[in-house]
N, C-alpha and C. Protein backbone atom coordinates (compact mmCIF):
# COMPACT_ATOMS: atom_id res chain seq x y z
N UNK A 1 0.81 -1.19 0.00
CA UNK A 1 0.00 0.00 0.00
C UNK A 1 0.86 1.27 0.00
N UNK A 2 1.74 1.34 0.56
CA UNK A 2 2.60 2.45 1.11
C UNK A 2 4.02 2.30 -0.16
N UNK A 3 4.05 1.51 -0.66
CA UNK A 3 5.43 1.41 -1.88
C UNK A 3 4.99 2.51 -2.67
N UNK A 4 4.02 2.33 -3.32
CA UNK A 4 3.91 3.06 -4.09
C UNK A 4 3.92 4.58 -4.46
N UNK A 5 3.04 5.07 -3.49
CA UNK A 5 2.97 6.47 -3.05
C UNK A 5 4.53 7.17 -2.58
N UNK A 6 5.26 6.14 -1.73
CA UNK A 6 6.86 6.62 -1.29
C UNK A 6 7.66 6.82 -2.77
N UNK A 7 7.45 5.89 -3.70
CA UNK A 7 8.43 5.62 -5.06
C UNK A 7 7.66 6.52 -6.04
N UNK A 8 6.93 7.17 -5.67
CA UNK A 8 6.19 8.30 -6.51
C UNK A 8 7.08 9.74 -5.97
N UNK A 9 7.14 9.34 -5.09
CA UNK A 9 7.63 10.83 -3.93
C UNK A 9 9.26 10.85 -4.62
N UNK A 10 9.90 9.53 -3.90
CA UNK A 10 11.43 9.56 -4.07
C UNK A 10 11.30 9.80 -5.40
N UNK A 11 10.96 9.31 -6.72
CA UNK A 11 11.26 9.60 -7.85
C UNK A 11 11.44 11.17 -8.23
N UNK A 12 10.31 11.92 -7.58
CA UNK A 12 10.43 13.27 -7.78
C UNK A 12 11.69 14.15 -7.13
N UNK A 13 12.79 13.35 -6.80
CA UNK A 13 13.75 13.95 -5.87
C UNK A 13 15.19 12.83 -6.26
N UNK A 14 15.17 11.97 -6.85
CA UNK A 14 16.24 11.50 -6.94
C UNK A 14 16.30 11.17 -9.18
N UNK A 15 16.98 11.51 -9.73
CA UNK A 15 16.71 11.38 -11.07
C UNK A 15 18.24 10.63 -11.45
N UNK A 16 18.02 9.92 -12.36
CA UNK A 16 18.97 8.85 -12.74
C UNK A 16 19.63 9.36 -14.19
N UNK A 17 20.83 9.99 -14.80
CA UNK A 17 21.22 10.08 -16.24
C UNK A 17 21.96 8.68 -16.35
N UNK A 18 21.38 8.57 -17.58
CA UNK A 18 21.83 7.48 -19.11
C UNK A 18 23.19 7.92 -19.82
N UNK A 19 23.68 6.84 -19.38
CA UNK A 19 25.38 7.31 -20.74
C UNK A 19 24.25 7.86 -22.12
N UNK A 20 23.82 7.05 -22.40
CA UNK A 20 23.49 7.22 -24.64
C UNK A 20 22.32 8.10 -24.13
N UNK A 21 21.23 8.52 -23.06
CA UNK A 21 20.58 9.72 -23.27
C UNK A 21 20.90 10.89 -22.36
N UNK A 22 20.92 12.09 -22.83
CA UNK A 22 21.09 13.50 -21.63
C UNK A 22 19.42 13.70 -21.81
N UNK A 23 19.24 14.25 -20.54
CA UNK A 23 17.83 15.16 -20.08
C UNK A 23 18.40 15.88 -19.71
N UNK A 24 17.20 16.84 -19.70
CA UNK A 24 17.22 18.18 -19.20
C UNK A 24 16.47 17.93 -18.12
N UNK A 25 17.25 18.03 -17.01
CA UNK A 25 16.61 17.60 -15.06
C UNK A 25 16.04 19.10 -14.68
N UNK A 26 14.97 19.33 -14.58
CA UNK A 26 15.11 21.07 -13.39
C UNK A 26 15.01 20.80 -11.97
N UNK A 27 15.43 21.40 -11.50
CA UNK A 27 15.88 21.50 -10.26
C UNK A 27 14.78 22.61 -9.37
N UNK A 28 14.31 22.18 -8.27
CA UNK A 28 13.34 23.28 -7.72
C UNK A 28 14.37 24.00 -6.82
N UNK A 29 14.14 25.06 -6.93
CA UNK A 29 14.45 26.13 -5.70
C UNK A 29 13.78 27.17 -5.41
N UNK A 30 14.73 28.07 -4.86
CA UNK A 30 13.52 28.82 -4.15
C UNK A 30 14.54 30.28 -3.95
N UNK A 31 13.46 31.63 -4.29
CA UNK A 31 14.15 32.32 -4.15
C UNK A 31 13.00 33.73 -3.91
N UNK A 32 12.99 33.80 -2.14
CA UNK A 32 12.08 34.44 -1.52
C UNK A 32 13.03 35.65 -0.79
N UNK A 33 11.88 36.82 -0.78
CA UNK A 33 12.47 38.05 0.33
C UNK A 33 11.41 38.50 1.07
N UNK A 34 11.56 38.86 2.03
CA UNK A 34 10.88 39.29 2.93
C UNK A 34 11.45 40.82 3.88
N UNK A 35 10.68 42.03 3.58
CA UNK A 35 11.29 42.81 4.34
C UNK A 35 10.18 43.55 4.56
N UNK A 36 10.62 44.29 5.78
CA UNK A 36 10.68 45.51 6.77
C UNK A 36 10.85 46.58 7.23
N UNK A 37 10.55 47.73 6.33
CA UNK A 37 11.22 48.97 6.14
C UNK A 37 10.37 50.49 5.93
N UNK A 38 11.19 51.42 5.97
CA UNK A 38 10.33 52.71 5.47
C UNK A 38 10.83 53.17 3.94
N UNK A 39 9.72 53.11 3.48
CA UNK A 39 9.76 53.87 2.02
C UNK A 39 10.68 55.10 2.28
N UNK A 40 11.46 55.43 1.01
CA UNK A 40 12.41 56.33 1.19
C UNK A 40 11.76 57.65 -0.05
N UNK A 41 11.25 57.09 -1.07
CA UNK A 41 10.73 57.49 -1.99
C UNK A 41 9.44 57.69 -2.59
N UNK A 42 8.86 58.70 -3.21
CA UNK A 42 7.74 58.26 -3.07
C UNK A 42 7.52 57.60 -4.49
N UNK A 43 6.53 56.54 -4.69
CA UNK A 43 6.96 55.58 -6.24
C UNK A 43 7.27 56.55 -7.84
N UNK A 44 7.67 56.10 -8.48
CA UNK A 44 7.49 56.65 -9.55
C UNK A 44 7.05 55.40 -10.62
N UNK A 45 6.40 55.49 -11.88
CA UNK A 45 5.95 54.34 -12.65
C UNK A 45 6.36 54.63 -14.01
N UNK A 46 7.11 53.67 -14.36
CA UNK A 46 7.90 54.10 -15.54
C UNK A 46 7.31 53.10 -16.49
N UNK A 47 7.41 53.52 -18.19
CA UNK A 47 7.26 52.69 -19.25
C UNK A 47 8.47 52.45 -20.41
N UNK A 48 8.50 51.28 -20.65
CA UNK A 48 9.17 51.59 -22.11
C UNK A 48 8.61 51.08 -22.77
N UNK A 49 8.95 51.07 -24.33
CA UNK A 49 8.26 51.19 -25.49
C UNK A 49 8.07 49.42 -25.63
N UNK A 50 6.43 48.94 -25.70
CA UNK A 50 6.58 47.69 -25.70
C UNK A 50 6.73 47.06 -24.34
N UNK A 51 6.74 47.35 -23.70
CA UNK A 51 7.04 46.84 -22.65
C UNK A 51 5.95 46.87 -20.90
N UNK A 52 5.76 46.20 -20.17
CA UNK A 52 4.86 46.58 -19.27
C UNK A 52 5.32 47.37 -18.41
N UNK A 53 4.13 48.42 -17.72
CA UNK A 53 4.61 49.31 -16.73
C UNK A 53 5.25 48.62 -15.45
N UNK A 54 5.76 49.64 -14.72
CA UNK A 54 6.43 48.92 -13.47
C UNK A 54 6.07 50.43 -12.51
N UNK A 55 5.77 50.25 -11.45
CA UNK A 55 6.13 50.86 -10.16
C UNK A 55 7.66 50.75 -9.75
N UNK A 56 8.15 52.04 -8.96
CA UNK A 56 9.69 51.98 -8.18
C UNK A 56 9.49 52.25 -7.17
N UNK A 57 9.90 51.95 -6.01
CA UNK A 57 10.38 53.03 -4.93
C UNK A 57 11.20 52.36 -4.39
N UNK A 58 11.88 53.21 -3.96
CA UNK A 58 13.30 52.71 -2.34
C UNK A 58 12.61 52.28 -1.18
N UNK A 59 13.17 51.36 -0.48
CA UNK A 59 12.83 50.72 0.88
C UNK A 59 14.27 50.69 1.97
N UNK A 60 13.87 51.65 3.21
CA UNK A 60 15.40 51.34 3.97
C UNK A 60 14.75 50.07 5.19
N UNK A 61 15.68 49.22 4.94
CA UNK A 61 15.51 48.51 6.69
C UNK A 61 16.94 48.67 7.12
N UNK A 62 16.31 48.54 8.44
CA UNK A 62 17.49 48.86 9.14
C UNK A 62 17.98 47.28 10.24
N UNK A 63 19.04 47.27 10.83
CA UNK A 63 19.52 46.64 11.66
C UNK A 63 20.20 47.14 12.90
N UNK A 64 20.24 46.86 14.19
CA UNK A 64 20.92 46.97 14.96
C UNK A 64 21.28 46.19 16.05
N UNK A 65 22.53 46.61 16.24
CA UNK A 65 23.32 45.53 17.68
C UNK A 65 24.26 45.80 18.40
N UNK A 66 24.52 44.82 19.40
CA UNK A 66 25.23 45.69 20.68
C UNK A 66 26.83 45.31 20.31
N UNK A 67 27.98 45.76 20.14
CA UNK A 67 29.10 45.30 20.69
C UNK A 67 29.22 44.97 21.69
N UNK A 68 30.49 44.23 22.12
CA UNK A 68 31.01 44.28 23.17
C UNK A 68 29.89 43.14 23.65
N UNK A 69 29.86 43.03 25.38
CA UNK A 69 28.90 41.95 26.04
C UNK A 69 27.40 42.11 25.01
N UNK A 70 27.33 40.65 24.86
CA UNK A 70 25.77 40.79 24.57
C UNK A 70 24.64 40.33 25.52
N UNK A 71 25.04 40.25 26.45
CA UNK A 71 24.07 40.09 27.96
C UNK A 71 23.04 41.32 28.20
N UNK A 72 21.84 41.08 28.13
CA UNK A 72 20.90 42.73 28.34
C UNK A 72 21.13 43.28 29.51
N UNK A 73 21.17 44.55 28.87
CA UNK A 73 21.62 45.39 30.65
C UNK A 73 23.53 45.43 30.63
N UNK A 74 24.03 44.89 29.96
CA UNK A 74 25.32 45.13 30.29
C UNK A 74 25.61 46.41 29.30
N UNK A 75 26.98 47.07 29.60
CA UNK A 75 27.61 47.83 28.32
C UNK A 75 27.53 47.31 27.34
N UNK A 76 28.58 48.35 26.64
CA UNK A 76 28.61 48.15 25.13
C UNK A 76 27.78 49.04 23.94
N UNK A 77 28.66 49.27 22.86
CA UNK A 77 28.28 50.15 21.83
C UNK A 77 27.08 49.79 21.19
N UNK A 78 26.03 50.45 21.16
CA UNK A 78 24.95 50.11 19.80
C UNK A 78 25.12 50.34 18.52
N UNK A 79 25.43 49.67 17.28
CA UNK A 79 25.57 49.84 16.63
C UNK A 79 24.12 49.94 15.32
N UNK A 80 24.12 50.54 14.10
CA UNK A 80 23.41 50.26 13.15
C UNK A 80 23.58 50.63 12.15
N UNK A 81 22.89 49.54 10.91
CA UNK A 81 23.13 49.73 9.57
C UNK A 81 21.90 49.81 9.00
N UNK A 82 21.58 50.75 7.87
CA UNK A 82 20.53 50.91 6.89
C UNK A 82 20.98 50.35 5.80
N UNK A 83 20.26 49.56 5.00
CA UNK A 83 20.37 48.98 3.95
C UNK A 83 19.49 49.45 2.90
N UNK A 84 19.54 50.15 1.74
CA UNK A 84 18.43 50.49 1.04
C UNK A 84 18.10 49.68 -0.55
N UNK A 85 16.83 49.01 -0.31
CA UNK A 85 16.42 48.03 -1.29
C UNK A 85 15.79 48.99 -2.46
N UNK A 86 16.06 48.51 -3.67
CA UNK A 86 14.96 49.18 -5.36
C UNK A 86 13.93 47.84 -5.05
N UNK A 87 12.58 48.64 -4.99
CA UNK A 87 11.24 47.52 -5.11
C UNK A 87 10.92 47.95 -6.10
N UNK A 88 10.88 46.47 -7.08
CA UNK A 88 9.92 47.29 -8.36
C UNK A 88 8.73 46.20 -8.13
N UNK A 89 7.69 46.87 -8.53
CA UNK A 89 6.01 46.19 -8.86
C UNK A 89 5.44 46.19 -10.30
N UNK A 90 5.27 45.01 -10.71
CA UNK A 90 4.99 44.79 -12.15
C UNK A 90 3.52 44.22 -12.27
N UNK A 91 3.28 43.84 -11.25
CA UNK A 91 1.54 43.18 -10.92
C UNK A 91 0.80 44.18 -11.31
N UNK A 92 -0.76 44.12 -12.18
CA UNK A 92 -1.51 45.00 -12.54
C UNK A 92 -1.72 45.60 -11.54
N UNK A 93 -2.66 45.21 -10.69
CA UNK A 93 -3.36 45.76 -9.44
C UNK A 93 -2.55 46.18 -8.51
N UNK A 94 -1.82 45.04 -8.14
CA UNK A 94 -0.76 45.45 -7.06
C UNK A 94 -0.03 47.06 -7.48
N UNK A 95 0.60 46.92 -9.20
CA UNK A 95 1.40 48.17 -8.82
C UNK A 95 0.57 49.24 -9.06
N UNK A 96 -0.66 49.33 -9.70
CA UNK A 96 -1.27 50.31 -9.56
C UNK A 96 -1.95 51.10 -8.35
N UNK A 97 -1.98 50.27 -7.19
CA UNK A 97 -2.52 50.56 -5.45
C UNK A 97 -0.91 51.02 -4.85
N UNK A 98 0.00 50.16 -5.45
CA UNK A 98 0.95 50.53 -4.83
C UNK A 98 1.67 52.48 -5.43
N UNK A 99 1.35 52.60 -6.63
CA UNK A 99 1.80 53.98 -6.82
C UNK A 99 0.62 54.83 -6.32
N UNK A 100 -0.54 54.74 -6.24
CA UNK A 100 -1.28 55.44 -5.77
C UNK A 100 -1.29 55.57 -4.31
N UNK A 101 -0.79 54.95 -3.40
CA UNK A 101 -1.07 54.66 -1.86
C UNK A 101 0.06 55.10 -1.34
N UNK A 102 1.47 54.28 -1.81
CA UNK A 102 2.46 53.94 -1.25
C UNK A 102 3.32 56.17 -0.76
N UNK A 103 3.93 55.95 0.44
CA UNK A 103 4.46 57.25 0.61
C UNK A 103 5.61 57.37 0.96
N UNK A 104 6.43 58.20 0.56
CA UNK A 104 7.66 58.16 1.55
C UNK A 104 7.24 58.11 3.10
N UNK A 105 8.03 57.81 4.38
CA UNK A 105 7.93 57.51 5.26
C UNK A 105 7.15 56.30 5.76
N UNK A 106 6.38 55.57 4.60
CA UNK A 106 5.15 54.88 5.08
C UNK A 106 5.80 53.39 5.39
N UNK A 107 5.30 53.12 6.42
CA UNK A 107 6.40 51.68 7.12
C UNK A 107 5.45 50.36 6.71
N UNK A 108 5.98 49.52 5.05
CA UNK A 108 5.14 48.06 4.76
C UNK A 108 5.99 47.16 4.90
N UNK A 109 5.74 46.37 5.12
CA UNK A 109 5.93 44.89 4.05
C UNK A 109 5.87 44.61 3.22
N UNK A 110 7.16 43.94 2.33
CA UNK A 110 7.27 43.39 1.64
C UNK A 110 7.19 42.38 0.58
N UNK A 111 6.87 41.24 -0.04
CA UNK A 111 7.02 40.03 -0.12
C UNK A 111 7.54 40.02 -1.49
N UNK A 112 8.65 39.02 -1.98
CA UNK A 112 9.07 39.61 -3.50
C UNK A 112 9.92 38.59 -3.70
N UNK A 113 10.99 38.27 -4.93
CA UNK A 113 11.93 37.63 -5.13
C UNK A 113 13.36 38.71 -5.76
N UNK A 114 14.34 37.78 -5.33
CA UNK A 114 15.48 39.10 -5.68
C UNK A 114 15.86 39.06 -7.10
N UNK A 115 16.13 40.14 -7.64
CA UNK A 115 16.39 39.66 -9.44
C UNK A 115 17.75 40.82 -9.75
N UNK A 116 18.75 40.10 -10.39
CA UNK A 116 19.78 39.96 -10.12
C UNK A 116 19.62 41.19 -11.86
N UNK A 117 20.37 42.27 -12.32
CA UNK A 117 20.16 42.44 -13.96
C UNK A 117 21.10 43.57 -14.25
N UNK A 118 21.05 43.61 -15.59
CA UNK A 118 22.34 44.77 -16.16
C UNK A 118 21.52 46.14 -17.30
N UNK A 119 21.46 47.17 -17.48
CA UNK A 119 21.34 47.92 -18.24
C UNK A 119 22.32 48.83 -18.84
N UNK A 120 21.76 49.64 -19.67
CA UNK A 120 22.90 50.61 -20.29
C UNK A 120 22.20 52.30 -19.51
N UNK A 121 23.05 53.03 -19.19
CA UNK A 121 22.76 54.19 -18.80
C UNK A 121 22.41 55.31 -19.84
N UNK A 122 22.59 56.07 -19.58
CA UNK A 122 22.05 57.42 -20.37
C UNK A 122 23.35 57.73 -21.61
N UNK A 123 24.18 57.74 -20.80
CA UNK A 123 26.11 57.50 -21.34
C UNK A 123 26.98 56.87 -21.65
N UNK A 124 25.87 55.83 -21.92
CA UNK A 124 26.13 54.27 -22.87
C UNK A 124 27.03 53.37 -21.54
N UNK A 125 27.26 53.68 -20.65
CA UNK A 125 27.81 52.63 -19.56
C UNK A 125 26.55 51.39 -19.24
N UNK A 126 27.68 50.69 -19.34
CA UNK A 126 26.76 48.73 -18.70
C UNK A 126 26.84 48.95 -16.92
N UNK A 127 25.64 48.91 -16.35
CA UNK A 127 25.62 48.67 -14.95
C UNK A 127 24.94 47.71 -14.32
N UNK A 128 25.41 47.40 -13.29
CA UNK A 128 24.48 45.99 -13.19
C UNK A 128 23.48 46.99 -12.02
N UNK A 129 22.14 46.05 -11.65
CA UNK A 129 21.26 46.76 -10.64
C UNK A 129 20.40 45.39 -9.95
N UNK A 130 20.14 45.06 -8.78
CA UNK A 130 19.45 44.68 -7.76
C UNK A 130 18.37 45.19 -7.48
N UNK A 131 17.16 44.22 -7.72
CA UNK A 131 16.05 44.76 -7.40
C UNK A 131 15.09 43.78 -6.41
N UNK A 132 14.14 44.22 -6.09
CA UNK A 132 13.14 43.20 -5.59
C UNK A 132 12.19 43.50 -6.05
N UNK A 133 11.83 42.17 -7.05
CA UNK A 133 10.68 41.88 -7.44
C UNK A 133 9.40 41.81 -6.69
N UNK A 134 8.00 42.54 -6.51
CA UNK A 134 7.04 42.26 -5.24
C UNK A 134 6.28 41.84 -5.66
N UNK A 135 5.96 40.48 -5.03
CA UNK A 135 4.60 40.24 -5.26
C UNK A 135 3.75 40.07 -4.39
N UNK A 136 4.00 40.86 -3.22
CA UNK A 136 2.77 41.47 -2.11
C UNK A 136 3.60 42.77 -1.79
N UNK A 137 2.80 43.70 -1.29
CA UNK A 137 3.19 44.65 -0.57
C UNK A 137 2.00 45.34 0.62
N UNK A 138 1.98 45.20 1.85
CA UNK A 138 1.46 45.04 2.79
C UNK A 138 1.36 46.84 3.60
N UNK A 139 0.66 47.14 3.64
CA UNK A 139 0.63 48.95 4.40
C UNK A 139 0.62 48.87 5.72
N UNK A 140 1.18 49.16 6.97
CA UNK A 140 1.24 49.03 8.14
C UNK A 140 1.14 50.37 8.76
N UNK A 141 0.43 50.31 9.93
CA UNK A 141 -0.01 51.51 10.41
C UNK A 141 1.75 51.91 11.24
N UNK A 142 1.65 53.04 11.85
CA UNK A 142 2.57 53.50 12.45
C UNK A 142 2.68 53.11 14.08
């Protein structure tokens, strides 16, 4: 009763290549973000020719921590870093609530994947750019 259903499972996770045939195996992964931050910007929504609109804005989160003892209540320096993320929104609805709503200062959530890419500038330079892709963005009160 139970063989079967297990050798259905393992098959989907263990794949066997043939000397005389190649496949093409895909591989699942996973490539999630999650953040926490205040809008730095307020969106802007850009087009190009052919192409679908997108929402922008900046997102800072921040981090902080103690040097020195990390026991609460003891000394030691506080330290912190701001990190500032490019969110772009390409979802119909989503980015259209999101340029209409979204504000500088306004503290959401995130949900997105990271996308790694290169363009040409204004001055013909190749740059690469980091973005997060969203596909939620969440409004949180203050």
């Amino acid at each position: 009763m139970w063989r079967r259903p297990a050798w259905q499972v393992l098959r989907q996770f263990v794949r066997h290549d043939s000397d005389t045939v190649t496949s093409l195996v895909l591989e699942r992964s996973m490539n999630r973000v999650q953040l926490l931050g205040r809008v730095g910007q307020d969106p802007i929504m850009r087009q190009v020719e052919g192409k679908n609109p997108v929402t922008i804005f900046s997102l800072a989160t921040n981090e902080m921590w103690r040097t020195g003892d990390s026991e609460v209540g003891q000394g030691g320096d506080v330290s912190q870093k701001t990190t500032w993320h490019r969110i772009s929104v390409f979802r119909p609805g989503l980015r259209d609530l999101t340029y209409q709503y979204v504000r500088k200062g306004a503290r959401i959530y995130v949900e997105g994947k990271i996308d790694y890419g290169e363009y040409t500038d204004k001055n013909n330079v190749r740059r690469q750019a980091t973005t997060i892709i969203a596909d939620n963005v969440i409004f949180l009160s203050d």
